[in-house]
PDB file of N, CA and C in Angstrom:
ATOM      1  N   UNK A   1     129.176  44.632 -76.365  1.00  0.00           N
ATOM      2  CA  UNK A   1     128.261  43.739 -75.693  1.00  0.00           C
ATOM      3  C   UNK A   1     128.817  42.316 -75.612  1.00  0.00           C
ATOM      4  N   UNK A   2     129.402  42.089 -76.590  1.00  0.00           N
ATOM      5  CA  UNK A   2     130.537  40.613 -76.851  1.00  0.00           C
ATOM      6  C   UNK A   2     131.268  40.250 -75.365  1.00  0.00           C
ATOM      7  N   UNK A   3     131.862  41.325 -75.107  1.00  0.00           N
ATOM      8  CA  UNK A   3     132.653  41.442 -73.914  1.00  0.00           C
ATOM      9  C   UNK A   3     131.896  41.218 -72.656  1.00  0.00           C
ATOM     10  N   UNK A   4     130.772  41.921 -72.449  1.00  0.00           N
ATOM     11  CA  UNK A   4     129.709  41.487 -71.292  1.00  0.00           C
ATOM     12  C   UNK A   4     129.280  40.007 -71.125  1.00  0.00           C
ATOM     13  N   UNK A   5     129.221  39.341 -72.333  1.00  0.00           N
ATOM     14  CA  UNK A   5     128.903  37.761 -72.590  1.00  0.00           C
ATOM     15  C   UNK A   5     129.583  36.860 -72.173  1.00  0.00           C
ATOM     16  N   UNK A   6     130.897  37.620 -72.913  1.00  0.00           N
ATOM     17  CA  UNK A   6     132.644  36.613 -72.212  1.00  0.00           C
ATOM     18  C   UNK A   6     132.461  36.271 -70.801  1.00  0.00           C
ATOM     19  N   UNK A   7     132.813  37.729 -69.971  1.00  0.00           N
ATOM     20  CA  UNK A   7     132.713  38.068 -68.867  1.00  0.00           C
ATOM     21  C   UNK A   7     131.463  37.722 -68.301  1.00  0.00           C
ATOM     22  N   UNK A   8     130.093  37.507 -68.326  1.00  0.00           N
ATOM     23  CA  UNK A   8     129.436  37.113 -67.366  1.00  0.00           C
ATOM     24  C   UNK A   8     129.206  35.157 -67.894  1.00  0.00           C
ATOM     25  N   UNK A   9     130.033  34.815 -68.954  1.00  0.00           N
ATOM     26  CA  UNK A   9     130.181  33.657 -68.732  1.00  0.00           C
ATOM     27  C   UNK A   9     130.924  32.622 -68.306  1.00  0.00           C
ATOM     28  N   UNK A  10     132.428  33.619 -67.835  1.00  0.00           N
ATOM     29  CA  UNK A  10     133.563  33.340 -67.459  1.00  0.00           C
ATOM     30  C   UNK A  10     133.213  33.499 -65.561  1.00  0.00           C
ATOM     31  N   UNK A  11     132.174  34.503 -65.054  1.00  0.00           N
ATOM     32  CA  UNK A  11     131.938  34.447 -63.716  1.00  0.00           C
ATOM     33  C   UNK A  11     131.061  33.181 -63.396  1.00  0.00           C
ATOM     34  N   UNK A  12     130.418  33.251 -64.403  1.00  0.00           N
ATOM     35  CA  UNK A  12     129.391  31.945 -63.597  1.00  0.00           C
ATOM     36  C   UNK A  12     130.201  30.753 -63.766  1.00  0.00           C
ATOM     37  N   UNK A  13     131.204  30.314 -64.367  1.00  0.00           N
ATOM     38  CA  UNK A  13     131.738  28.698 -64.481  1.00  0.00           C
ATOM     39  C   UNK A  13     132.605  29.593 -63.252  1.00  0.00           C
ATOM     40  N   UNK A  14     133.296  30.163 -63.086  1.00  0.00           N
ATOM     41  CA  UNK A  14     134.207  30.356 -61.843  1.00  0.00           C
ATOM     42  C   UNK A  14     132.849  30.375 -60.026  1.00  0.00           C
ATOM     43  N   UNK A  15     132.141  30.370 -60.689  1.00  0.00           N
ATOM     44  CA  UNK A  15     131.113  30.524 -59.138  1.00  0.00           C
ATOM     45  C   UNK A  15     130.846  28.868 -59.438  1.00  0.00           C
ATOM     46  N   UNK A  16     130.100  28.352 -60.370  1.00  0.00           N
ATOM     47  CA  UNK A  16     129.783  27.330 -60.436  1.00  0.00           C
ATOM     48  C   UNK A  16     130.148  25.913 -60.396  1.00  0.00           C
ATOM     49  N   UNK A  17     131.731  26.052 -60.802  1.00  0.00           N
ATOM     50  CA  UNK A  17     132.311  24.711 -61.236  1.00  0.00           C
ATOM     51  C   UNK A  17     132.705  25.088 -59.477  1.00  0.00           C
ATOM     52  N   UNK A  18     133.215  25.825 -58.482  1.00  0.00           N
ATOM     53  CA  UNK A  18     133.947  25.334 -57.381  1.00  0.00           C
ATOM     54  C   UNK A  18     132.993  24.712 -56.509  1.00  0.00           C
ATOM     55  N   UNK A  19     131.292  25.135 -56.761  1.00  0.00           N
ATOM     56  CA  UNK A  19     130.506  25.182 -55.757  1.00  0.00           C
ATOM     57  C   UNK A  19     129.791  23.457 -55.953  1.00  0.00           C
ATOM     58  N   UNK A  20     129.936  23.133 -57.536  1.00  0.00           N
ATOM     59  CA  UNK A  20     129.281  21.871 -57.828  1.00  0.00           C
ATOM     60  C   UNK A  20     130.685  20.771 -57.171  1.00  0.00           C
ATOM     61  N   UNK A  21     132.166  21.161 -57.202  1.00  0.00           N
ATOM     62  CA  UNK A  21     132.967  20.419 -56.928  1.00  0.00           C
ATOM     63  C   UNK A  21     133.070  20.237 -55.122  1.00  0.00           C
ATOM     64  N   UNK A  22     132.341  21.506 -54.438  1.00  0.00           N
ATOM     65  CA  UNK A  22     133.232  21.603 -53.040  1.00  0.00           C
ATOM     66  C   UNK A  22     131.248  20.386 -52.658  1.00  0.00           C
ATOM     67  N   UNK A  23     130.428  20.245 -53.517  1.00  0.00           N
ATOM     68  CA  UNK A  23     128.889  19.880 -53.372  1.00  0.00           C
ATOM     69  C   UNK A  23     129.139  18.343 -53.597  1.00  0.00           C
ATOM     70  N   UNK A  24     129.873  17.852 -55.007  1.00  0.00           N
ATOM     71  CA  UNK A  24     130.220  17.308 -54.733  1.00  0.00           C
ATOM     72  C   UNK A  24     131.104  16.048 -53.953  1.00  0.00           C
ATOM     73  N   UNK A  25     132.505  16.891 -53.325  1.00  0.00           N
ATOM     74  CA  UNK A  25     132.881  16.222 -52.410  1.00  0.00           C
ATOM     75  C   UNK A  25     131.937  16.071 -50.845  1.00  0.00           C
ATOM     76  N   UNK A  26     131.122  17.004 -50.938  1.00  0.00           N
ATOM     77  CA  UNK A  26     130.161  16.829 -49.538  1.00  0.00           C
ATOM     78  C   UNK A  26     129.125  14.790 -49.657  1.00  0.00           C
ATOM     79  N   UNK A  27     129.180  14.962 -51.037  1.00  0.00           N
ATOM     80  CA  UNK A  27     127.545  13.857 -51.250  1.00  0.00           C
ATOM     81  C   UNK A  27     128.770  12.700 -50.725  1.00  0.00           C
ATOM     82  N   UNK A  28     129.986  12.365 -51.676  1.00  0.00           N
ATOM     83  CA  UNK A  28     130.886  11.642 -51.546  1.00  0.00           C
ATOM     84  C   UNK A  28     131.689  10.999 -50.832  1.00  0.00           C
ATOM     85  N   UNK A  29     131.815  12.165 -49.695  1.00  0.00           N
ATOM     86  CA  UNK A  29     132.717  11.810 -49.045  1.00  0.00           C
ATOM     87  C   UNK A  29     131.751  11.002 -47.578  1.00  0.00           C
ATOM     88  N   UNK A  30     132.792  10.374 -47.161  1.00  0.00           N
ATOM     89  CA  UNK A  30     132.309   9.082 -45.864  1.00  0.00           C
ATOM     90  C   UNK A  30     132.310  10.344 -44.669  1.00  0.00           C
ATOM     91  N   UNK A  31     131.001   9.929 -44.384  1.00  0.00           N
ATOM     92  CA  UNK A  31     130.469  10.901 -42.955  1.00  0.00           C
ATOM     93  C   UNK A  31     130.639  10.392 -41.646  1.00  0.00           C
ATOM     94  N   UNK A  32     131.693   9.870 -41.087  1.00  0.00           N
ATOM     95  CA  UNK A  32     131.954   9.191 -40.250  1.00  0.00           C
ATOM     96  C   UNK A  32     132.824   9.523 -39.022  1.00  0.00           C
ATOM     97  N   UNK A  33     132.276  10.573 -38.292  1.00  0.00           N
ATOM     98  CA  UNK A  33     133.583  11.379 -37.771  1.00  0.00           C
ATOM     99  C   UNK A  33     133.129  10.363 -35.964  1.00  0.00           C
ATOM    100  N   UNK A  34     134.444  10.064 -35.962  1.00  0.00           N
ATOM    101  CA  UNK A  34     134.585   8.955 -34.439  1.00  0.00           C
ATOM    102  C   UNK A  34     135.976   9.812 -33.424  1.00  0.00           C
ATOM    103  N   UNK A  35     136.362   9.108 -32.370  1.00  0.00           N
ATOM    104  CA  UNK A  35     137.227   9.723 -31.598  1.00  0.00           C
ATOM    105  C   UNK A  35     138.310  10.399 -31.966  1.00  0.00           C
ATOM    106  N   UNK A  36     139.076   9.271 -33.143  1.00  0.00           N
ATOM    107  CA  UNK A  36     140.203   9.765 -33.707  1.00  0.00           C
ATOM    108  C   UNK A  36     140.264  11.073 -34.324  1.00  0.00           C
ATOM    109  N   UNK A  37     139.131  10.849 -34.913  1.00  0.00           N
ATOM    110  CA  UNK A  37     138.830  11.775 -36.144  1.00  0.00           C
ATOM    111  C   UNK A  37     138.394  13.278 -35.383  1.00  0.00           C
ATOM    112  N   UNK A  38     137.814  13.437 -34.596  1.00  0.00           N
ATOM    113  CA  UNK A  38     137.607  14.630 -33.981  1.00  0.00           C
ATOM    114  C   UNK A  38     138.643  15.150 -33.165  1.00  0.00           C
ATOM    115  N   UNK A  39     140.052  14.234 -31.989  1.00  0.00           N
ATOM    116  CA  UNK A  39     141.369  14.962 -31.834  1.00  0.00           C
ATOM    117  C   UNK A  39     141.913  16.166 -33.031  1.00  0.00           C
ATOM    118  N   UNK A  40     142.175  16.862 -32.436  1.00  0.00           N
ATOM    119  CA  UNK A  40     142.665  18.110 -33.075  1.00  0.00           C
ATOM    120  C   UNK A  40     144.059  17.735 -33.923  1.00  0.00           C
ATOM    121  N   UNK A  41     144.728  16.664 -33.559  1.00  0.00           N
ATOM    122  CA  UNK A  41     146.004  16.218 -34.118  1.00  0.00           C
ATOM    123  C   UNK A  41     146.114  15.151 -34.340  1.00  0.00           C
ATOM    124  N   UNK A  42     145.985  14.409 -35.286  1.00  0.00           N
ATOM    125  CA  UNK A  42     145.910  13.022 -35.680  1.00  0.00           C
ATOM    126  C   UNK A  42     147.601  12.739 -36.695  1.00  0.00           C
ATOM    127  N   UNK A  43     148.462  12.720 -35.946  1.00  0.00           N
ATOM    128  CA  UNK A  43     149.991  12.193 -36.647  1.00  0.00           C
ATOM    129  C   UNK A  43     150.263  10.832 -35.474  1.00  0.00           C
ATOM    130  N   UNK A  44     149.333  10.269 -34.402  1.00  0.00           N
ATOM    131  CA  UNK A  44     150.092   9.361 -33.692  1.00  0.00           C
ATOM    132  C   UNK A  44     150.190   9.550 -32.532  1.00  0.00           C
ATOM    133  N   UNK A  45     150.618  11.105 -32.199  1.00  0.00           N
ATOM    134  CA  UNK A  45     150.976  11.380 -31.217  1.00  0.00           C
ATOM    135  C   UNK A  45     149.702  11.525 -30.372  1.00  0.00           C
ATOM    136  N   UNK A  46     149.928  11.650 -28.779  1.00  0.00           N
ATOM    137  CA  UNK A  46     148.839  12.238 -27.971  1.00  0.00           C
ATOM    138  C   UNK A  46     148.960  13.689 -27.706  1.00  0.00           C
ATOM    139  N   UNK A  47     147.985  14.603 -27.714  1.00  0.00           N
ATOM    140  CA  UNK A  47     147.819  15.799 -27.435  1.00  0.00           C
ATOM    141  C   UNK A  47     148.054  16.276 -26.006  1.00  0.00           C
ATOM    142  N   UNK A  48     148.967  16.995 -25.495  1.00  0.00           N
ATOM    143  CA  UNK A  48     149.188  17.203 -24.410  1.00  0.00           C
ATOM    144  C   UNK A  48     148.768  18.795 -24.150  1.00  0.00           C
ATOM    145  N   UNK A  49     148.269  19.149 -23.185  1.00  0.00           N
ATOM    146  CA  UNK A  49     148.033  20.520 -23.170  1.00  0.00           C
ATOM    147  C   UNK A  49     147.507  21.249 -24.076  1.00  0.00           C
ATOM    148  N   UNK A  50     146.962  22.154 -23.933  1.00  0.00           N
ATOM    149  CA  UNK A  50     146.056  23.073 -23.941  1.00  0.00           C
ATOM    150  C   UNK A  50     146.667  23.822 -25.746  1.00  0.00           C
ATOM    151  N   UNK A  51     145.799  23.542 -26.590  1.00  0.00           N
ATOM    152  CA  UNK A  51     146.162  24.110 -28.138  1.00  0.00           C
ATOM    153  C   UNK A  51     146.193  25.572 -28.269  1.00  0.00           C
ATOM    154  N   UNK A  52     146.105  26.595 -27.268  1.00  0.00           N
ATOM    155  CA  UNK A  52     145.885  27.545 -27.738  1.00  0.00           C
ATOM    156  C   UNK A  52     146.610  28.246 -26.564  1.00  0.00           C
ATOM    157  N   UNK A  53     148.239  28.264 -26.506  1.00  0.00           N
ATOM    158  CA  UNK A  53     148.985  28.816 -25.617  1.00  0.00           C
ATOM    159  C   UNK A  53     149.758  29.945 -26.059  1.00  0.00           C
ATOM    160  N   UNK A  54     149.725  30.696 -25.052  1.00  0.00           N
ATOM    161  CA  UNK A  54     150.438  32.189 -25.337  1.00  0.00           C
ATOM    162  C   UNK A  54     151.766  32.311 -25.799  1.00  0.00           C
ATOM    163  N   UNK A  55     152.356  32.803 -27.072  1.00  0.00           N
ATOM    164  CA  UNK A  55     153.670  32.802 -27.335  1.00  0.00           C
ATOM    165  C   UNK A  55     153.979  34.136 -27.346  1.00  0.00           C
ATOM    166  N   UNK A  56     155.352  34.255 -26.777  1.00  0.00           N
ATOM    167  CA  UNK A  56     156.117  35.393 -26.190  1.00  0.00           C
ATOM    168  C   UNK A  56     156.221  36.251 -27.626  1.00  0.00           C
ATOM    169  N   UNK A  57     155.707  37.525 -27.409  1.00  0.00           N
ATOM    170  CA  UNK A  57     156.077  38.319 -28.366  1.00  0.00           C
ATOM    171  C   UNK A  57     156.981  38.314 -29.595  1.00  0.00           C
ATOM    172  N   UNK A  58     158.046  38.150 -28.615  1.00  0.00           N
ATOM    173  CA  UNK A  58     159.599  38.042 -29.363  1.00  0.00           C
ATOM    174  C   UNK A  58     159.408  37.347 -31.282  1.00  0.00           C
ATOM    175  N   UNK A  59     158.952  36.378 -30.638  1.00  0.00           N
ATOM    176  CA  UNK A  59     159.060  35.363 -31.628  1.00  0.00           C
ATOM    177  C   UNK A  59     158.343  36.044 -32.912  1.00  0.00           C
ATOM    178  N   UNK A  60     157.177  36.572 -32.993  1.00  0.00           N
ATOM    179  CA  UNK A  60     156.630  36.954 -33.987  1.00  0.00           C
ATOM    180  C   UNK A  60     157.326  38.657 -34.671  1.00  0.00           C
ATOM    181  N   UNK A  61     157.978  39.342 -33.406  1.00  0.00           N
ATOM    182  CA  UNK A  61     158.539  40.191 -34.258  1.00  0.00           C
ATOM    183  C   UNK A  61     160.055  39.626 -34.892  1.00  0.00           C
ATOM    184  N   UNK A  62     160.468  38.231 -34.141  1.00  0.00           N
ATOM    185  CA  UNK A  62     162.003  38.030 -35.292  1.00  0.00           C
ATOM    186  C   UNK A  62     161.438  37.711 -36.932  1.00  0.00           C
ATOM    187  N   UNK A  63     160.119  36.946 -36.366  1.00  0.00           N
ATOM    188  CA  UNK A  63     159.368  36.362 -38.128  1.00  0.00           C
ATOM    189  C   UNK A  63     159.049  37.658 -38.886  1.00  0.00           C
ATOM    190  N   UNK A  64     158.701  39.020 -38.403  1.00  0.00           N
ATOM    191  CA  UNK A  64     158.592  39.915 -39.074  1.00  0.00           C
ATOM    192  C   UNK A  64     159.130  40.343 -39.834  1.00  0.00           C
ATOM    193  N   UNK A  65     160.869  40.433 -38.794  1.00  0.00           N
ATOM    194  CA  UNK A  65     162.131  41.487 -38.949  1.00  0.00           C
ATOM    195  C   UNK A  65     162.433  40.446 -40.196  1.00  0.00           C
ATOM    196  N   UNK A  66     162.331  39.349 -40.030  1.00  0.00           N
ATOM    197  CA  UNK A  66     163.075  38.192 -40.782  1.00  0.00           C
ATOM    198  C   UNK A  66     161.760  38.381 -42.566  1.00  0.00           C
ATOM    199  N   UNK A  67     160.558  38.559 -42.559  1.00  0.00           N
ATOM    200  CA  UNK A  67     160.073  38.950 -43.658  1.00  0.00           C
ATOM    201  C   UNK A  67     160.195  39.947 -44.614  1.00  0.00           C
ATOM    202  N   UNK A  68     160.195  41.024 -43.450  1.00  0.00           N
ATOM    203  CA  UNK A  68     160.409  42.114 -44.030  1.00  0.00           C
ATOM    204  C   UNK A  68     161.898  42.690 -44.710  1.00  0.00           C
ATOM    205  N   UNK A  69     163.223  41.628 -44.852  1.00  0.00           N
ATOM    206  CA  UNK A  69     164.299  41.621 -45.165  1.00  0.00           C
ATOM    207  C   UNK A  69     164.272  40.948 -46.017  1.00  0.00           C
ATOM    208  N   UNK A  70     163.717  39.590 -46.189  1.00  0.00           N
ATOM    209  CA  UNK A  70     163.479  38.712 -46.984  1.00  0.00           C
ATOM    210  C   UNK A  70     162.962  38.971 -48.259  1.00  0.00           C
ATOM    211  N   UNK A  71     161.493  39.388 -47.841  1.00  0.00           N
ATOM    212  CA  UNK A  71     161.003  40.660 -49.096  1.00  0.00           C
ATOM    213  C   UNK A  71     161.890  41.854 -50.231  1.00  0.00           C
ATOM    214  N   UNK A  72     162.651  42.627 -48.954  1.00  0.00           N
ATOM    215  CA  UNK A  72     163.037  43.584 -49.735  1.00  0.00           C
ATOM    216  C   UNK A  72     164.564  43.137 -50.514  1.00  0.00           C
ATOM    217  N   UNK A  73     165.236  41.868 -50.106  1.00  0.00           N
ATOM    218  CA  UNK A  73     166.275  41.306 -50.868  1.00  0.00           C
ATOM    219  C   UNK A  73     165.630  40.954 -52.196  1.00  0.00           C
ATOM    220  N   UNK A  74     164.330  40.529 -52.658  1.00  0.00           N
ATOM    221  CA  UNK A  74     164.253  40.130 -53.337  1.00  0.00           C
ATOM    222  C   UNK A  74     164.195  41.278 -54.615  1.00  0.00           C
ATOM    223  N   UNK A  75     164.128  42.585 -54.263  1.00  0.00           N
ATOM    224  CA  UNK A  75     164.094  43.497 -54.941  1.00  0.00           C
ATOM    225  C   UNK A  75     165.725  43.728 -55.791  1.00  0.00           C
ATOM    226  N   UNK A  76     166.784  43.144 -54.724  1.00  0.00           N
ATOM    227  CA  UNK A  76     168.211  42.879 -55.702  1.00  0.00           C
ATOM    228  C   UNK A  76     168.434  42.390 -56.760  1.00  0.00           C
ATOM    229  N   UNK A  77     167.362  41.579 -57.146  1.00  0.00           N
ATOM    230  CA  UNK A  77     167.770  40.454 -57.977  1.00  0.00           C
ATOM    231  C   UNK A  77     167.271  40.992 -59.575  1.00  0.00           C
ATOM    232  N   UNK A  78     166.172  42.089 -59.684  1.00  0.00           N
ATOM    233  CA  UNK A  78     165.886  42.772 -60.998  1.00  0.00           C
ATOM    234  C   UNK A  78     166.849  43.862 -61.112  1.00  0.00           C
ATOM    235  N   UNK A  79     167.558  43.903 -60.369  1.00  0.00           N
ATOM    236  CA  UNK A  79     168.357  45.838 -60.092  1.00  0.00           C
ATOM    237  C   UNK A  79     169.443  44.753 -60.247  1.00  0.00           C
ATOM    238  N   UNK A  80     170.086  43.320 -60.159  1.00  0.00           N
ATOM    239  CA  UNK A  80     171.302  43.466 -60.360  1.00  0.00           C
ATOM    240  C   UNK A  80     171.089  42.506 -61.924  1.00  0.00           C
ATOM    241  N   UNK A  81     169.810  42.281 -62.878  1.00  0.00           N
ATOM    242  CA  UNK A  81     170.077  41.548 -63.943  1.00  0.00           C
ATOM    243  C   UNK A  81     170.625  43.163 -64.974  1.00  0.00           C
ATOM    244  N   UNK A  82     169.700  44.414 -64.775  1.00  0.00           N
ATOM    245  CA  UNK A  82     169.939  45.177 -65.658  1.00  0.00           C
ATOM    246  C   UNK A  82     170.438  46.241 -64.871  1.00  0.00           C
ATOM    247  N   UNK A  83     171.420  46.127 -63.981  1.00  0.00           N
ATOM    248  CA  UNK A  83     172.092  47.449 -63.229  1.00  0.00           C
ATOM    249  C   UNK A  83     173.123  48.204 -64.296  1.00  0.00           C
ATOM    250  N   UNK A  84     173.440  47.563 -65.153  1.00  0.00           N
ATOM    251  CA  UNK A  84     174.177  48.176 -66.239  1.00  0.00           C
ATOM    252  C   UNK A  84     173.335  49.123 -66.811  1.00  0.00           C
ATOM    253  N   UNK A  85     172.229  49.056 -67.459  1.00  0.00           N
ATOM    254  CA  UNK A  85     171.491  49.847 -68.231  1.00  0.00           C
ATOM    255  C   UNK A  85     171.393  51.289 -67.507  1.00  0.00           C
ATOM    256  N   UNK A  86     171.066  50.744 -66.520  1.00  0.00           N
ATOM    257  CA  UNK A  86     170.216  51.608 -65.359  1.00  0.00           C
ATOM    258  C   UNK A  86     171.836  53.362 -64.747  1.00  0.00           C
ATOM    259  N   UNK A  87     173.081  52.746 -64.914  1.00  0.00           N
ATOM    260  CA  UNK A  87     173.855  53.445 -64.603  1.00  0.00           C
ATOM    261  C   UNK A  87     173.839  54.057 -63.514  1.00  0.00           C
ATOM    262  N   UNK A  88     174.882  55.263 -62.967  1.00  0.00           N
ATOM    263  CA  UNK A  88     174.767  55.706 -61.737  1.00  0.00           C
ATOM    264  C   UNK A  88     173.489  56.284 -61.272  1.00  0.00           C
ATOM    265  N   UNK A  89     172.511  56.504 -61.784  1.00  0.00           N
ATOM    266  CA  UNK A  89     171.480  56.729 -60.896  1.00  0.00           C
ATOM    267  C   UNK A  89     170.871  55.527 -60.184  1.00  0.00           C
ATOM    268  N   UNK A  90     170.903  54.303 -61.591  1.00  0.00           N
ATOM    269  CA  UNK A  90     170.284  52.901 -60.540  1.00  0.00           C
ATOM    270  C   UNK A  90     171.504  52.609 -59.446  1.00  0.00           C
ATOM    271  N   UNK A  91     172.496  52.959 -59.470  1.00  0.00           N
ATOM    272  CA  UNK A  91     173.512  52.599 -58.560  1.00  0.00           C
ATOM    273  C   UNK A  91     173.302  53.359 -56.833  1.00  0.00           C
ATOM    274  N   UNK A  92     173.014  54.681 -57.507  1.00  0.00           N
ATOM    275  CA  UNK A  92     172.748  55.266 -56.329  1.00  0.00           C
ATOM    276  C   UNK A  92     171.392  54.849 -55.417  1.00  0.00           C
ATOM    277  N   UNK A  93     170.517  54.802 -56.250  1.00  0.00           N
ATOM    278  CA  UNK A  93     169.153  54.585 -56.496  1.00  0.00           C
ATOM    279  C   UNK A  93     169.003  53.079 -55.004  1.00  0.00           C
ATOM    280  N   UNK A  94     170.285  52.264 -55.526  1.00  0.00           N
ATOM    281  CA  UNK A  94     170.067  51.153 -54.835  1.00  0.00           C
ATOM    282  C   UNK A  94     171.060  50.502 -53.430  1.00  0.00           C
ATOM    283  N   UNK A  95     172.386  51.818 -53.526  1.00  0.00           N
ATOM    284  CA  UNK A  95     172.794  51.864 -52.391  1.00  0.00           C
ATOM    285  C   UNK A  95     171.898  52.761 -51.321  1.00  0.00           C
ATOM    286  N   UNK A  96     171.312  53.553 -52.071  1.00  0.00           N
ATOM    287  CA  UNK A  96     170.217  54.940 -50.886  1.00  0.00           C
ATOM    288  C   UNK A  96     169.098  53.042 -50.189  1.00  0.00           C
ATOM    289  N   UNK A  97     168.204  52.195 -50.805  1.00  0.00           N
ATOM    290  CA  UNK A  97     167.879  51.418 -50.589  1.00  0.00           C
ATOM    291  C   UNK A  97     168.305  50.623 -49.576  1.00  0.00           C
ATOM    292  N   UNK A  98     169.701  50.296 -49.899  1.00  0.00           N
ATOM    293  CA  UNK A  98     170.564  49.200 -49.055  1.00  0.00           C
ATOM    294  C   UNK A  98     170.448  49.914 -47.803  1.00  0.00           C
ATOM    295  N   UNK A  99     171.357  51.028 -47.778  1.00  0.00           N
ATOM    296  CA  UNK A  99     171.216  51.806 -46.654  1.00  0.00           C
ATOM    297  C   UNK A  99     170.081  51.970 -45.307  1.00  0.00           C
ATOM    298  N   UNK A 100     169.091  52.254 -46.380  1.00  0.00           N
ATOM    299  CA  UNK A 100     168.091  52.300 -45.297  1.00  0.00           C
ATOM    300  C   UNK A 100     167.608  50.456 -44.385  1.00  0.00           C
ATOM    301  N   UNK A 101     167.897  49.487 -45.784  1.00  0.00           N
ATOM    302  CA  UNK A 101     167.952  48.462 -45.281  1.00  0.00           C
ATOM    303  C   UNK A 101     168.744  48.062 -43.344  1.00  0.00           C
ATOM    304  N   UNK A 102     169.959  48.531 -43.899  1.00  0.00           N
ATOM    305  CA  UNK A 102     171.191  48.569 -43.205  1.00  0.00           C
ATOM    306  C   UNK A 102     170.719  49.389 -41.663  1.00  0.00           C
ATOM    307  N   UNK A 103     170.080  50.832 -41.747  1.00  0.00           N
ATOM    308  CA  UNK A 103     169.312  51.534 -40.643  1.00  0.00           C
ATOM    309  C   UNK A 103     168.244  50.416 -40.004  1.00  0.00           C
ATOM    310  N   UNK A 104     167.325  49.713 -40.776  1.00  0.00           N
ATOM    311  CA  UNK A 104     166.625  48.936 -40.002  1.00  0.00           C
ATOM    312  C   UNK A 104     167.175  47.981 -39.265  1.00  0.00           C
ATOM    313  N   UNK A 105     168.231  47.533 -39.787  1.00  0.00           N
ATOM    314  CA  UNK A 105     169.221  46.077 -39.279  1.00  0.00           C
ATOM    315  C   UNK A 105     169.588  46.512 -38.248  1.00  0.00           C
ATOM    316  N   UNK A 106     170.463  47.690 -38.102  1.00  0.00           N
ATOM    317  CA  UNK A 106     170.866  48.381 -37.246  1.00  0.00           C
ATOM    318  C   UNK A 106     169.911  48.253 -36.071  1.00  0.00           C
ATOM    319  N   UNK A 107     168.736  49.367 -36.037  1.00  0.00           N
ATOM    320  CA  UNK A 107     167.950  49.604 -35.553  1.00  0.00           C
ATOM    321  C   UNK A 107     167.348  48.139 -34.559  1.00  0.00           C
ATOM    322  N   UNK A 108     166.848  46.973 -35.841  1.00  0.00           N
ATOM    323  CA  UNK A 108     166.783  45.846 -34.287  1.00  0.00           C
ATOM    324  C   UNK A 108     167.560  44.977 -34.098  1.00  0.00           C
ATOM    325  N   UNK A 109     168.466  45.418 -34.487  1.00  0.00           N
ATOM    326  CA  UNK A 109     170.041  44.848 -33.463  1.00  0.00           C
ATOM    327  C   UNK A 109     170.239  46.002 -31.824  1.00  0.00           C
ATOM    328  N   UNK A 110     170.048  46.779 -32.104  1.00  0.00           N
ATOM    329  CA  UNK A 110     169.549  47.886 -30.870  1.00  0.00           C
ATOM    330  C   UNK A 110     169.240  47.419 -30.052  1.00  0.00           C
ATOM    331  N   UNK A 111     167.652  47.264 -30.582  1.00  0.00           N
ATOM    332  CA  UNK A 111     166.418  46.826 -29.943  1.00  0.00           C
ATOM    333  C   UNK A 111     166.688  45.428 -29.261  1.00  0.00           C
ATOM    334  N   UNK A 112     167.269  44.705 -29.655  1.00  0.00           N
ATOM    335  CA  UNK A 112     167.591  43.457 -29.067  1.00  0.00           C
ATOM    336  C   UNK A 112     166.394  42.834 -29.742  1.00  0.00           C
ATOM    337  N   UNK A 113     165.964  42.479 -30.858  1.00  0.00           N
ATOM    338  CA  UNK A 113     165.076  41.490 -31.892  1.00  0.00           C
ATOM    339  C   UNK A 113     165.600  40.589 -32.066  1.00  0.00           C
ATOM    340  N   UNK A 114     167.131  40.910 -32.332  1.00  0.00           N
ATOM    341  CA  UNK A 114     167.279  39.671 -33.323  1.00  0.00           C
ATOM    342  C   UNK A 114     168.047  38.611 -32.578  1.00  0.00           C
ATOM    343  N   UNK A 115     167.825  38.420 -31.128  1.00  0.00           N
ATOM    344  CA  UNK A 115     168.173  37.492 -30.334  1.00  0.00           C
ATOM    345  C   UNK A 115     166.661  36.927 -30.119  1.00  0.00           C
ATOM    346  N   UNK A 116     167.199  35.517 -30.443  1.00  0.00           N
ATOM    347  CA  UNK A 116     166.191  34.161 -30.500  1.00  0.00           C
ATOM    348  C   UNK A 116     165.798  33.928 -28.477  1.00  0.00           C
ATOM    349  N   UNK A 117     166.313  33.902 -28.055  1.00  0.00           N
ATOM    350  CA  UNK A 117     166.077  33.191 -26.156  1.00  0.00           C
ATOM    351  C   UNK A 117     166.157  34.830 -25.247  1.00  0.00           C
TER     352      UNK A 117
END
């Protein structure tokens, strides 16, 4: 029952402390919203055209191809602190990996992805 106590006193300061802080900054803060303040981009510049323009496919599958490589490199870096331990099976284990890496690379180099224009 100890544990139920912890726990439903550990939920209410996590509900409570964000809701008295986000309540607080509401009473606090200066309510003053004027021209500047309502532009969608306030660095200086003037807003030209239309904020919500269509971008060419392309672009979001190079950010993909480019995540999804990014991600799985990072899986090298525990396989090469203890690749010793691990012996030829982690060896194999992590060229079969690379490989398939290597098939995807392949694959949208094919496709023509990984050209930017």
């Amino acid at each position: 029952m100890v544990n139920f106590v912890d726990l439903t006193v550990f939920l209410a300061i996590g509900i409570l402390l964000p809701a008295a802080m986000m309540g607080a900054g509401a009473l606090l803060r200066p309510q003053r919203p004027g021209k500047v303040k309502l532009e969608p981009y306030e660095c200086g510049e003037i807003p030209v055209g239309d904020a919500r323009i269509r971008y060419h496919i392309r672009y979001y599958i190079f950010a993909l191809v480019f995540v999804v490589f990014d991600v799985e490199t990072v899986f090298l870096y525990p396989w090469a602190v203890i690749w010793k331990s691990l012996g030829l099976f982690g060896f194999v284990e992590m060229m079969i990996f690379l490989g398939i890496l290597v098939i995807g690379l392949i694959y949208a180099w094919k496709k023509r992805v990984l050209e930017w224009i």
